[in-house]
Protein backbone atom coordinates (compact mmCIF):
# COMPACT_ATOMS: atom_id res chain seq x y z
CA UNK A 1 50.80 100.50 159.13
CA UNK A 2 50.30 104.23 160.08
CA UNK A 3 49.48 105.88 163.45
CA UNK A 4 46.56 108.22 164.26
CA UNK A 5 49.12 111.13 162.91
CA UNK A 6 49.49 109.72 159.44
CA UNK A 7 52.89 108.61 160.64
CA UNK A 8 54.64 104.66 159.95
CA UNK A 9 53.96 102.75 162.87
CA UNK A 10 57.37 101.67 163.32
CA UNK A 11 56.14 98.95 166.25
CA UNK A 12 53.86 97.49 164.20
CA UNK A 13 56.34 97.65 161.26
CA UNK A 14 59.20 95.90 163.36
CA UNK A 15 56.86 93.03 164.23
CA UNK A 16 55.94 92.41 160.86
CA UNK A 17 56.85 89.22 159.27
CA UNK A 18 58.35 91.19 156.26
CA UNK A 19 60.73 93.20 158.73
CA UNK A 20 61.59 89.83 160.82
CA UNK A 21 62.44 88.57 157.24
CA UNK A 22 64.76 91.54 156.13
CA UNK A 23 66.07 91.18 159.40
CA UNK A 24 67.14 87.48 158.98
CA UNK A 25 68.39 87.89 155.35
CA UNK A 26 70.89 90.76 156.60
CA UNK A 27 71.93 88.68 159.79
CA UNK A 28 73.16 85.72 156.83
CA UNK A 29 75.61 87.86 155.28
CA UNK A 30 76.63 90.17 157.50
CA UNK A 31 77.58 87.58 160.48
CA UNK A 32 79.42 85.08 158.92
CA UNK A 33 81.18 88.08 156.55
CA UNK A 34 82.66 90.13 160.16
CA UNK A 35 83.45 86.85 162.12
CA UNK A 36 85.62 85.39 158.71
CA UNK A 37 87.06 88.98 158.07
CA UNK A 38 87.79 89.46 161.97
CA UNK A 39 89.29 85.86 162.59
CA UNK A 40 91.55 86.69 159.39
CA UNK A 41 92.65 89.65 160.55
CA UNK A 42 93.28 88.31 163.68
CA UNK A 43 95.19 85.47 162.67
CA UNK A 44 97.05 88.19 160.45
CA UNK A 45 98.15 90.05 163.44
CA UNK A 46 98.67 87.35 165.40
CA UNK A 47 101.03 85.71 162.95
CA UNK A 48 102.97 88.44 162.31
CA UNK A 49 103.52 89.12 166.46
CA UNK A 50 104.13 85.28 167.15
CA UNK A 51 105.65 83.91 163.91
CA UNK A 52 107.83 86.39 162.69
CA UNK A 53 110.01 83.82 161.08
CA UNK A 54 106.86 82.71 158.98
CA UNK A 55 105.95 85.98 158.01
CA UNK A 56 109.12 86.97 156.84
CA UNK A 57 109.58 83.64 154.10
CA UNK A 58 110.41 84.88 150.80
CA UNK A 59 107.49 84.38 148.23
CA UNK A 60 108.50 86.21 145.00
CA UNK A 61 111.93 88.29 145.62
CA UNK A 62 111.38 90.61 147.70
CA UNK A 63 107.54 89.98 148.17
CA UNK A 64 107.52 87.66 151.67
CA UNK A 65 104.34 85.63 153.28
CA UNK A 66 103.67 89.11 155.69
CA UNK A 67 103.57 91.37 152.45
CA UNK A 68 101.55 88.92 150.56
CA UNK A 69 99.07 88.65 153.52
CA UNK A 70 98.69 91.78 154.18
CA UNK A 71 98.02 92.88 150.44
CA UNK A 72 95.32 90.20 150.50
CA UNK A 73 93.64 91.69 153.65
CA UNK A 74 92.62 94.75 150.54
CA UNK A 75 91.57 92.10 148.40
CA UNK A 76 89.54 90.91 151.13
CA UNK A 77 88.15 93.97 151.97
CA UNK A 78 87.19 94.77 148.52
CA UNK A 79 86.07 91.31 147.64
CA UNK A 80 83.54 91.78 150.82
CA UNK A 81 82.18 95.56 149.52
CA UNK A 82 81.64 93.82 146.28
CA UNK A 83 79.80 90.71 147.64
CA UNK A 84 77.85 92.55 150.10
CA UNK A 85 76.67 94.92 146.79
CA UNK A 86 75.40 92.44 145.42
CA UNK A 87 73.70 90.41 148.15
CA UNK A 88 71.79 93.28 148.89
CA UNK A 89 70.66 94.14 145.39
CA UNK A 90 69.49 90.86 144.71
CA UNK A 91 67.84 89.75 148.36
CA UNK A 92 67.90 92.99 150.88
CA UNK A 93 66.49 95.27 148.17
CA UNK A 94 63.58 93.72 147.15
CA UNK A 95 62.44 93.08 151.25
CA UNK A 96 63.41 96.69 151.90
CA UNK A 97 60.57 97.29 149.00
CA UNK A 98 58.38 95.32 150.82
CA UNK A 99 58.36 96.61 154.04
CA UNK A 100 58.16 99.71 152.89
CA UNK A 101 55.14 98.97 151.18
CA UNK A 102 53.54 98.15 154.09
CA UNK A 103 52.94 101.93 154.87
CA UNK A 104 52.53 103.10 150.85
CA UNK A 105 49.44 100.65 151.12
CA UNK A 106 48.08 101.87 154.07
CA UNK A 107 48.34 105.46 152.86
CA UNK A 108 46.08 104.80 149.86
């Protein structure tokens, strides 16, 4: 899929079935993984502006639920880097390789 200039034809690469495809596989992480992250978050914030009582129950001495939640919104974050890692070495990678095959072939 090259142009007259030797260049990718990136229309005819977007409307490949390969490029629909890596398109799809990064939509099923990456949606779900922002709106669960954002409604946590959210419900983080919200909890600690409207249920300040909550927030503030004593867990562990002086570790309370707000502390507690708040450390896990790291773990959260981290947890997501790591699973995004490796969803994209084991499904985005390989499609990546694929569409960009489509021009290495055409080069040949």
């Amino acid at each position: 899929m090259i142009d007259d200039a030797g260049d990718p034809d990136f229309v005819a690469l977007q409307a490949s079935a390969d490029f629909r495809e890596l398109r799809r596989r990064i939509t099923i992480f990456v949606v779900p993984a922002t709106c669960g992250f954002l409604l946590w978050y959210l419900g983080y914030v919200a909890l600690s502006a409207y249920a300040p009582d909550f927030m503030g129950t004593p867990v562990v001495g002086v570790l309370n639920i707000g502390l507690l939640f708040g450390l896990l919104q790291f773990v959260t974050t981290i947890a997501l880097t790591l699973g995004y890692a490796r969803y994209a070495r084991r499904k985005l990678d390989p499609q990546v390789d694929a569409v960009r095959s489509l021009t290495a072939e055409d080069q040949d």
